[in-house]
Protein backbone atom coordinates (compact mmCIF):
# COMPACT_ATOMS: atom_id res chain seq x y z
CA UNK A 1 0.00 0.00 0.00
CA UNK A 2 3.02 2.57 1.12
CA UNK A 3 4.60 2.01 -2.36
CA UNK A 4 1.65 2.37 -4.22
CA UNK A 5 0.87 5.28 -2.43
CA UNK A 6 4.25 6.89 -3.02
CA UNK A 7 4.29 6.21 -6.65
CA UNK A 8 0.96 8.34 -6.46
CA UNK A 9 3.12 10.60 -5.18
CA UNK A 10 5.15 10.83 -8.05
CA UNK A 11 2.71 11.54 -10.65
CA UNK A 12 1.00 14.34 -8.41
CA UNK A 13 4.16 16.24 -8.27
CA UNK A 14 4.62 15.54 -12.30
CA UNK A 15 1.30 16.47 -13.57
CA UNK A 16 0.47 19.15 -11.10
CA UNK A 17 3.93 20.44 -12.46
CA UNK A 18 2.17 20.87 -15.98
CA UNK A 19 -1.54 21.61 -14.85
CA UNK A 20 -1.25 24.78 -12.82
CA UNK A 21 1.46 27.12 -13.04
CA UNK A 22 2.71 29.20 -10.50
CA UNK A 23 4.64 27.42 -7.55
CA UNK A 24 1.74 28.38 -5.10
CA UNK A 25 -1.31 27.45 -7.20
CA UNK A 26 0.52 24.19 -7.81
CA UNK A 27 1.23 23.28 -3.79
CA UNK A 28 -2.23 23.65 -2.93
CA UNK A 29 -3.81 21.51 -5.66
CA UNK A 30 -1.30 18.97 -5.26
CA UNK A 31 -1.96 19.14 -1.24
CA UNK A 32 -5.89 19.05 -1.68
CA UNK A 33 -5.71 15.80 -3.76
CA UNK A 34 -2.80 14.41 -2.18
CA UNK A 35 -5.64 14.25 1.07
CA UNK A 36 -8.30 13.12 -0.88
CA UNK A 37 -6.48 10.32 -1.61
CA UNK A 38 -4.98 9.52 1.76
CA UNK A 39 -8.74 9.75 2.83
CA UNK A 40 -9.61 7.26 0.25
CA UNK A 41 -7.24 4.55 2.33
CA UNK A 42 -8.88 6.18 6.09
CA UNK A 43 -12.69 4.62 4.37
CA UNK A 44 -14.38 1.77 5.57
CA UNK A 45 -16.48 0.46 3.01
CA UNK A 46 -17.04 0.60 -0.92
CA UNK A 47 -19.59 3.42 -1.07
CA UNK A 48 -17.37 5.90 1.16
CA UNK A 49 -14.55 5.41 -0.76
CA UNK A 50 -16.03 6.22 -4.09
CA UNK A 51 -18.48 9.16 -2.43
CA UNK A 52 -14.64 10.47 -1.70
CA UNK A 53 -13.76 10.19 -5.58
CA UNK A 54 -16.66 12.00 -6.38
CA UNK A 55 -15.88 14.80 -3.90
CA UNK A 56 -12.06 14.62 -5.39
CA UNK A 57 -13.10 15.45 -8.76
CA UNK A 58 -15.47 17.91 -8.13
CA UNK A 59 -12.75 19.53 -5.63
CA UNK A 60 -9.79 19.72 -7.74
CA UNK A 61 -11.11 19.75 -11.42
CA UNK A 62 -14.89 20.73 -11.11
CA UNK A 63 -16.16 17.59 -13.13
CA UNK A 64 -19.00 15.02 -11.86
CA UNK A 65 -18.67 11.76 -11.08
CA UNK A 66 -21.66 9.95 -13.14
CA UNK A 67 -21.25 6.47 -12.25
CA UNK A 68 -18.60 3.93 -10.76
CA UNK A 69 -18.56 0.38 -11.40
CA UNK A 70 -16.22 -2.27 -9.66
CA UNK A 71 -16.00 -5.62 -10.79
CA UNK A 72 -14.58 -8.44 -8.53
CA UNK A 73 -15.16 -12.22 -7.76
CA UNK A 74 -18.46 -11.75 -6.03
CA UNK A 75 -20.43 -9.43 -8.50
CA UNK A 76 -20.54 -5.96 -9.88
CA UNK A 77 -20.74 -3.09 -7.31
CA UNK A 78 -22.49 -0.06 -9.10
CA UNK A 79 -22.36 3.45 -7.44
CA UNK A 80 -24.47 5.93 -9.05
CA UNK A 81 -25.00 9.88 -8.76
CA UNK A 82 -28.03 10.14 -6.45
CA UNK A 83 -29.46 13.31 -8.80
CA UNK A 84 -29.25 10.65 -12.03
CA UNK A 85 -31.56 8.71 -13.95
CA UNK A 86 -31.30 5.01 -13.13
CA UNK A 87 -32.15 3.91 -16.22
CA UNK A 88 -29.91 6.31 -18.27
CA UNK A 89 -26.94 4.43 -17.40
CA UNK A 90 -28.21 0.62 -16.31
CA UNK A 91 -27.80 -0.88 -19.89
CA UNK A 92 -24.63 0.86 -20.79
CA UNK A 93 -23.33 -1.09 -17.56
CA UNK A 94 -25.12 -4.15 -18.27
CA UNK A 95 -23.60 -4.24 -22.02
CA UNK A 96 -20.02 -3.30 -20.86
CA UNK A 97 -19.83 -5.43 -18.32
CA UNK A 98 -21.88 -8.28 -20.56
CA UNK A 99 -24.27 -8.87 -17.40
CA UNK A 100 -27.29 -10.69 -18.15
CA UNK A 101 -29.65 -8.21 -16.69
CA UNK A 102 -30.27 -5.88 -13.73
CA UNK A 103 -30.22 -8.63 -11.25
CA UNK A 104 -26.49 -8.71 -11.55
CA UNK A 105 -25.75 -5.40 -10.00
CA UNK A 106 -25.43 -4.42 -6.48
CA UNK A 107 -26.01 -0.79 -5.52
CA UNK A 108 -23.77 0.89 -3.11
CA UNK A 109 -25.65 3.92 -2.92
CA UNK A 110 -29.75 4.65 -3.20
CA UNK A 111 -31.09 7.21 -5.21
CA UNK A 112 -35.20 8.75 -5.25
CA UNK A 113 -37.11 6.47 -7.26
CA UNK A 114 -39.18 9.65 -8.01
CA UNK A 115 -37.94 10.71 -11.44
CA UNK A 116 -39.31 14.27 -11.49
CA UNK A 117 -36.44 15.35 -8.63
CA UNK A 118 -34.15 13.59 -10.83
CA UNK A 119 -31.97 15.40 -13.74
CA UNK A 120 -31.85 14.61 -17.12
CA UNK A 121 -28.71 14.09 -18.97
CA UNK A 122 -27.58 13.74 -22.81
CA UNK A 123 -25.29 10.58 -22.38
CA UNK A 124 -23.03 11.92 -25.82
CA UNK A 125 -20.51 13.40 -23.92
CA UNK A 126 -20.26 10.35 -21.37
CA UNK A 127 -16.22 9.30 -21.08
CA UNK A 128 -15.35 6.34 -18.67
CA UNK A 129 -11.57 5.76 -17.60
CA UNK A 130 -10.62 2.49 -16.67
CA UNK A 131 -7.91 0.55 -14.00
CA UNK A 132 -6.90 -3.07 -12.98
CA UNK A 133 -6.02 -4.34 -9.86
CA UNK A 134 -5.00 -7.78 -8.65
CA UNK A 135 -8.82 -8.78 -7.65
CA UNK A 136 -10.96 -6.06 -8.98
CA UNK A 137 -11.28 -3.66 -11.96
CA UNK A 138 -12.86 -0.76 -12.17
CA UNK A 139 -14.70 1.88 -14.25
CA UNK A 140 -15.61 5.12 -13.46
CA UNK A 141 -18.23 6.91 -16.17
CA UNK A 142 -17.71 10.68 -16.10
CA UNK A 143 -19.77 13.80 -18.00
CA UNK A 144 -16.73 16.49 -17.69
CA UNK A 145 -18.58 20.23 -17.70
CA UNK A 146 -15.80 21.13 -20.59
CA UNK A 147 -13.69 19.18 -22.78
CA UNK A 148 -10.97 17.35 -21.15
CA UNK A 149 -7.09 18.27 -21.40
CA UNK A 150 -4.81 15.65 -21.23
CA UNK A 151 -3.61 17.08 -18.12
CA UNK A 152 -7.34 16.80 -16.62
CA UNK A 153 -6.90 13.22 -18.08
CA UNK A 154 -3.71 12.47 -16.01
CA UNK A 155 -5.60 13.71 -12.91
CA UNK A 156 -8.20 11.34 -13.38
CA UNK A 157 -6.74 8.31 -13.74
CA UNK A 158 -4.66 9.38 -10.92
CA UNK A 159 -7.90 9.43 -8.85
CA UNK A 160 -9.29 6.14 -10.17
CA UNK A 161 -5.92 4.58 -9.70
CA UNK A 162 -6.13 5.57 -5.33
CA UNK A 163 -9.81 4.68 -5.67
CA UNK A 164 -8.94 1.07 -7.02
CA UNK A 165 -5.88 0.48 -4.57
CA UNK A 166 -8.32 1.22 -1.62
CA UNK A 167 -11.00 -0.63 -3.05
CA UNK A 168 -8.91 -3.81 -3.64
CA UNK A 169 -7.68 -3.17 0.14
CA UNK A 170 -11.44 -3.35 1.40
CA UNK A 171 -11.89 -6.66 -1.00
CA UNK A 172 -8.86 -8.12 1.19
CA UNK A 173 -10.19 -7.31 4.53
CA UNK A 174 -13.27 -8.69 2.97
CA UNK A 175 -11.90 -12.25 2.08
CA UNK A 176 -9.80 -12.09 5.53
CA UNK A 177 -13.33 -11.87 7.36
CA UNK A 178 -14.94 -14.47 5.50
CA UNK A 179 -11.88 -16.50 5.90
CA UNK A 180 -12.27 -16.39 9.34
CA UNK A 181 -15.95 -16.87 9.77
CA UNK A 182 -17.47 -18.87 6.60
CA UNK A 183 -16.71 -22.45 6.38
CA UNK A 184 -15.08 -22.93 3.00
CA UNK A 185 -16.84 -26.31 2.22
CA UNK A 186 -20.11 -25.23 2.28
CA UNK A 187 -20.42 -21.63 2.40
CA UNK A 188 -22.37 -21.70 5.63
CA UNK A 189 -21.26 -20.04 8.69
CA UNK A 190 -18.97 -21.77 10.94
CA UNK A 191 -19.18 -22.76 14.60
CA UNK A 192 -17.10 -19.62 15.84
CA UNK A 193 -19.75 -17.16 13.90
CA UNK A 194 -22.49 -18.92 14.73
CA UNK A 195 -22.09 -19.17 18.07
CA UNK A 196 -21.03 -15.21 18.51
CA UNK A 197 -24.05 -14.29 16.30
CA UNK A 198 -26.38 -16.37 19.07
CA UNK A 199 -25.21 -13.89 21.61
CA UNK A 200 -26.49 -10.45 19.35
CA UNK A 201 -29.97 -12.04 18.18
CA UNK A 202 -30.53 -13.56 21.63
CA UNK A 203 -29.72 -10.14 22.88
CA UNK A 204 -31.96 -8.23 20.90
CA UNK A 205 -34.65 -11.23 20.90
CA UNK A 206 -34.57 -10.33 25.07
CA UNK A 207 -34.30 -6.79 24.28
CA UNK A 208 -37.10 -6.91 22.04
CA UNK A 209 -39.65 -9.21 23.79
CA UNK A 210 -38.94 -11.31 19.80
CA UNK A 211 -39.34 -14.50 20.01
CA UNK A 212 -35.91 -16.35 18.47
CA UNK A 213 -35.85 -19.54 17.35
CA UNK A 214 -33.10 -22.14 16.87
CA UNK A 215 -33.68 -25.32 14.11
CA UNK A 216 -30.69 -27.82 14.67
CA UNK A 217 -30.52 -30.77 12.21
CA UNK A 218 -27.95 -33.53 10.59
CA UNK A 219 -27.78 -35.85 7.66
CA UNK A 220 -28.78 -39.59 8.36
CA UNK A 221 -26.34 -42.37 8.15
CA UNK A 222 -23.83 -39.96 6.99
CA UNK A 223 -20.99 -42.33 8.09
CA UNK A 224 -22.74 -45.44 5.87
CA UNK A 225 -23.12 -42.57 3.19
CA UNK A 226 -19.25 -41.59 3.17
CA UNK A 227 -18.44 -45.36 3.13
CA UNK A 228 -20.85 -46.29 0.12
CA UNK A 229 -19.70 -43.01 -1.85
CA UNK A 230 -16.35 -42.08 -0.26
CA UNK A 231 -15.81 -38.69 1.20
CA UNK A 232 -16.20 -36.35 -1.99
CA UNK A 233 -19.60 -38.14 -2.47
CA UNK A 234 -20.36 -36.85 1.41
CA UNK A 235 -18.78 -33.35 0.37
CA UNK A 236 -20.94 -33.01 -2.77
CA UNK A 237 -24.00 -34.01 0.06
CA UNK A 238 -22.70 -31.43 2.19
CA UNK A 239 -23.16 -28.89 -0.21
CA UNK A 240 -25.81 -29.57 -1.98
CA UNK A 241 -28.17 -29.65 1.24
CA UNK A 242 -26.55 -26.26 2.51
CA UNK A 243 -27.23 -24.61 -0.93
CA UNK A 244 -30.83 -25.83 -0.72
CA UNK A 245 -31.14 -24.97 2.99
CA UNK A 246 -30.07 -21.07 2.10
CA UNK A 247 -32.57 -21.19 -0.51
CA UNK A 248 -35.18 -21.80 1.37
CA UNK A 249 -34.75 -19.53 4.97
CA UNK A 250 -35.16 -15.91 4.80
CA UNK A 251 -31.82 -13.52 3.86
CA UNK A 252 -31.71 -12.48 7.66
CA UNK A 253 -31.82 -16.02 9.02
CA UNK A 254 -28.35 -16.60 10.51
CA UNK A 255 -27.39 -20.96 8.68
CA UNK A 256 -24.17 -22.34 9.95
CA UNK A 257 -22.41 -26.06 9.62
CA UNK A 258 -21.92 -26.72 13.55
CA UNK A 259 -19.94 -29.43 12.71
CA UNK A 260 -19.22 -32.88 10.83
CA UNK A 261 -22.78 -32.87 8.71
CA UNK A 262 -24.67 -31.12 11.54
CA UNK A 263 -26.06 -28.01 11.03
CA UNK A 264 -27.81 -25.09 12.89
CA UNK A 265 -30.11 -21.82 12.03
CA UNK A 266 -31.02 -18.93 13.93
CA UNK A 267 -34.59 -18.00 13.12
CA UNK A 268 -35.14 -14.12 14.44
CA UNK A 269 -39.11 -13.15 15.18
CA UNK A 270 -40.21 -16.69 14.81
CA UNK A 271 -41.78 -19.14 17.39
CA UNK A 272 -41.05 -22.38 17.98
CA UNK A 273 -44.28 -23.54 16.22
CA UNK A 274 -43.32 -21.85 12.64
CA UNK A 275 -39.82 -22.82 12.99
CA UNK A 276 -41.39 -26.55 13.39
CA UNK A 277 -43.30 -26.19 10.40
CA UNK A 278 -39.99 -24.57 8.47
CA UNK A 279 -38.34 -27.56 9.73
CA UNK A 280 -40.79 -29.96 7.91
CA UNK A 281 -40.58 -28.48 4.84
CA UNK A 282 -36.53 -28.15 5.10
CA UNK A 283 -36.84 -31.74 5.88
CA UNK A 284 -39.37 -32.65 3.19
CA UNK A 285 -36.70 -30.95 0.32
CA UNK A 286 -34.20 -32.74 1.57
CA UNK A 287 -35.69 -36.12 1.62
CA UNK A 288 -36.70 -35.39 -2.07
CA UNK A 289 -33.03 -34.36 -3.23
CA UNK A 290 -31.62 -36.32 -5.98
CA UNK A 291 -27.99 -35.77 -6.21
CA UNK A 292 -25.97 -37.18 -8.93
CA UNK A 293 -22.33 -38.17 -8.22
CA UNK A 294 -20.08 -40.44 -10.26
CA UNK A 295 -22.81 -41.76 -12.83
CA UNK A 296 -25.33 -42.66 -9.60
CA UNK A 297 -27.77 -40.88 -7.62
CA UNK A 298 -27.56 -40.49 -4.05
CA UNK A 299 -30.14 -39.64 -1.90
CA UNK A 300 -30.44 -38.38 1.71
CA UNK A 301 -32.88 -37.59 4.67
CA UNK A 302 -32.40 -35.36 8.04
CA UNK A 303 -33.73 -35.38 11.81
CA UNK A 304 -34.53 -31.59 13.00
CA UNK A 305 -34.20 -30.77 16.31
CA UNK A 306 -36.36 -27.30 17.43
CA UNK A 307 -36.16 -25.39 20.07
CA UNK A 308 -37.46 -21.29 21.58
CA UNK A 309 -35.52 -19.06 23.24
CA UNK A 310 -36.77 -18.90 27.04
CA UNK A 311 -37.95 -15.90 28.82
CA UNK A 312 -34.04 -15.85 30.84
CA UNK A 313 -32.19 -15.62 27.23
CA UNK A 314 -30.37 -18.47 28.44
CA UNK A 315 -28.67 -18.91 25.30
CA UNK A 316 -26.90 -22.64 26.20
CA UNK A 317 -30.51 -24.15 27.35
CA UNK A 318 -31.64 -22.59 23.80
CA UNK A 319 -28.58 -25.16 21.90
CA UNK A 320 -29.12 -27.98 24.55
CA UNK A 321 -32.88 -28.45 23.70
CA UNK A 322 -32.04 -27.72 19.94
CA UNK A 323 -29.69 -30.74 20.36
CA UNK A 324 -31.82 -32.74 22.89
CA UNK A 325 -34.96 -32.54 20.53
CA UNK A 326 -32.54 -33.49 17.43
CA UNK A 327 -32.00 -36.81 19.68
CA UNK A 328 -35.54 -37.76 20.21
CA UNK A 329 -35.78 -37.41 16.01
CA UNK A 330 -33.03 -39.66 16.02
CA UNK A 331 -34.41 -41.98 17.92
CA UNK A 332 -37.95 -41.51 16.94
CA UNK A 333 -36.77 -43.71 13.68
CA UNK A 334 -35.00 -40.30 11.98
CA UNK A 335 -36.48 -38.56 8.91
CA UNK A 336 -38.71 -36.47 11.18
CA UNK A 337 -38.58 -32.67 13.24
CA UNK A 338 -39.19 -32.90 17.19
CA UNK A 339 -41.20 -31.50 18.43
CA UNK A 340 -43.60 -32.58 16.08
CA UNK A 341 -47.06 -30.74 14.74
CA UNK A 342 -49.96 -33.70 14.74
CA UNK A 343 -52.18 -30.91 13.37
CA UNK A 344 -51.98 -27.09 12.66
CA UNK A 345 -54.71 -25.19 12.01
CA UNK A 346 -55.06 -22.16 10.48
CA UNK A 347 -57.57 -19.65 10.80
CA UNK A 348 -56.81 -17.32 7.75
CA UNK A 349 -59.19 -14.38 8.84
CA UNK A 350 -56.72 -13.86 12.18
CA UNK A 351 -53.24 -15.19 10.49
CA UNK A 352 -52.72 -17.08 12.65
CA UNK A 353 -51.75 -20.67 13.57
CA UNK A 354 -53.08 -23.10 16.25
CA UNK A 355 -51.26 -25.83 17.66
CA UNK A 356 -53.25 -28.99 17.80
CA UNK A 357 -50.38 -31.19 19.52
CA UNK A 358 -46.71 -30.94 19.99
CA UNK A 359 -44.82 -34.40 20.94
């Protein structure tokens, strides 16, 4: 970062050389973008660091950051002026970056959805610079207010250059969290994460008077399974009952592998009757899996164990009955959720849902 930084450096002193003349004139420009781009490195997070660029540009040359794209291993991160169109600028994005549609792009930034507080712009005079680093690559789309010198030019890229480096930095810090906290098999949380997330939903469950739900469950005969299939077969398992697990709990809903082919989810506002009947279903998709591995098919079923958070937020009880109730499926002949629903009915003019009988 230091020699990237100092080569920066460099290039201010050059170009600022040319750009503005007297001695004076050229020691304050070069200081005012030599901080914007030591701020750049002081941001925490995507959006900040371009809202900086903008500010940089508009600062030392008077232009107008339109849009900023940055591509990296995860998706495309799109920051657009908040006074824009949306739509102005979407499909020249989608086509550059040869994104299938809309869906693709992330947002760093929200703009009004009301279009009459929104200007118009003729996108003719739309220039975009672009820069490479080792995991990401970025654009940034600009509408200069006058025609660009090729000393304006320099200053640009000199911009987008410290806007990439810190941008790559936060994509490192990034991969270093996830490193630490996602297990790399599965893409699930791990134990570590799971267990410190417990301790903030439990909190605010308490805090909240929420309930808070925990569904524990693991694979059946996963040990005859790894010895019938060997161990990729129980990998490709693994991951293909995670991936359908995340696809079928809520974005918020905290899923992590708690170890071996157990796994655990933190279910936030729901009571232990809906997380039973989330549990069914879970259970139901797996049971109806059909994986293919090696020119044969395997198939797989789970035991669900469910358990509430208590009214003392006793967040060890919550995981023991989790885990107790997972061993009465077990031994209740497996394939099956306890506590178990006999009968829920629903009265659809209240919303609401009745328990009949819980085992």
């Amino acid at each position: 970062m230091s020699k990237n930084l100092d080569r920066l450096s460099h290039r201010l002193s050059a170009v600022f050389g040319l750009v503005f003349g007297s001695s004076l004139n050229r020691a304050h420009a070069q200081n005012k973008l030599a901080r914007h781009i030591v701020a750049l490195n002081g941001k925490t997070s995507p959006a900040e660091i371009i809202t900086e660029v903008a500010d940089c540009l508009k600062d030392i040359l008077g232009y107008r950051l339109f849009a900023f794209v940055n591509k990296k291993n995860a998706g495309v991160d799109v920051w657009l002026d908040p006074r824009m169109y949306k739509r102005s600028i979407e499909d020249i994005i989608i086509r550059d970056f040869q994104i299938k549609d809309a869906k693709g792009l992330t947002y760093l930034n929200t703009h009004k959805d009301r279009e009459a507080c929104l200007e118009k712009f003729n996108l003719d005079s739309l220039v975009h610079y672009d820069h490479k680093e080792e995991n990401c690559y970025s654009r940034l789309y600009m509408m200069p207010c006058r025609p660009i010198s090729a000393f304006h030019d320099d200053v640009v890229r000199i911009v987008l250059q410290g806007c990439s480096v810190a941008l790559s930095r936060q994509i490192k810090i990034e991969q270093l969290k996830d490193a630490a906290t996602i297990d790399p098999l599965t893409g699930c949380y791990n134990r570590r994460a799971f267990d410190a997330q417990l301790i903030g939903h439990a909190a605010a469950a308490d805090r909240h008077k929420k309930p808070l739900s925990v569904v524990m469950f693991d694979l059946d005969h996963f040990k005859s399974l790894n010895d019938t299939y060997g161990h990729l077969g129980g990998d490709e398992v693994l991951k293909e009952v995670s991936g359908l697990v995340r696809r079928n709990i809520r974005t918020e809903d905290i899923f992590a592998r708690y170890g071996g082919e157990e796994f655990i989810a933190i279910l936030s506002e729901t009571d232990k009757i809906h997380a039973i009947e989330l549990a069914d279903r879970l259970r139901q998709k797996i049971s109806e899996l059909r994986i293919p591995f090696n020119n044969r098919t395997i198939r797989v079923t789970a035991s669900f164990g469910v358990a509430q958070l208590g009214g003392d937020a006793d967040i060890v009880k919550l995981v023991e009955d989790a885990d107790s109730m997972l061993y009465k499926a077990k031994f209740n002949g497996r394939n099956t959720v306890m506590p178990g629903l006999i009968k829920v009915h629903r009265d659809e003019n209240a919303k609401s849902s009745i328990l009949a009988k819980v085992h």
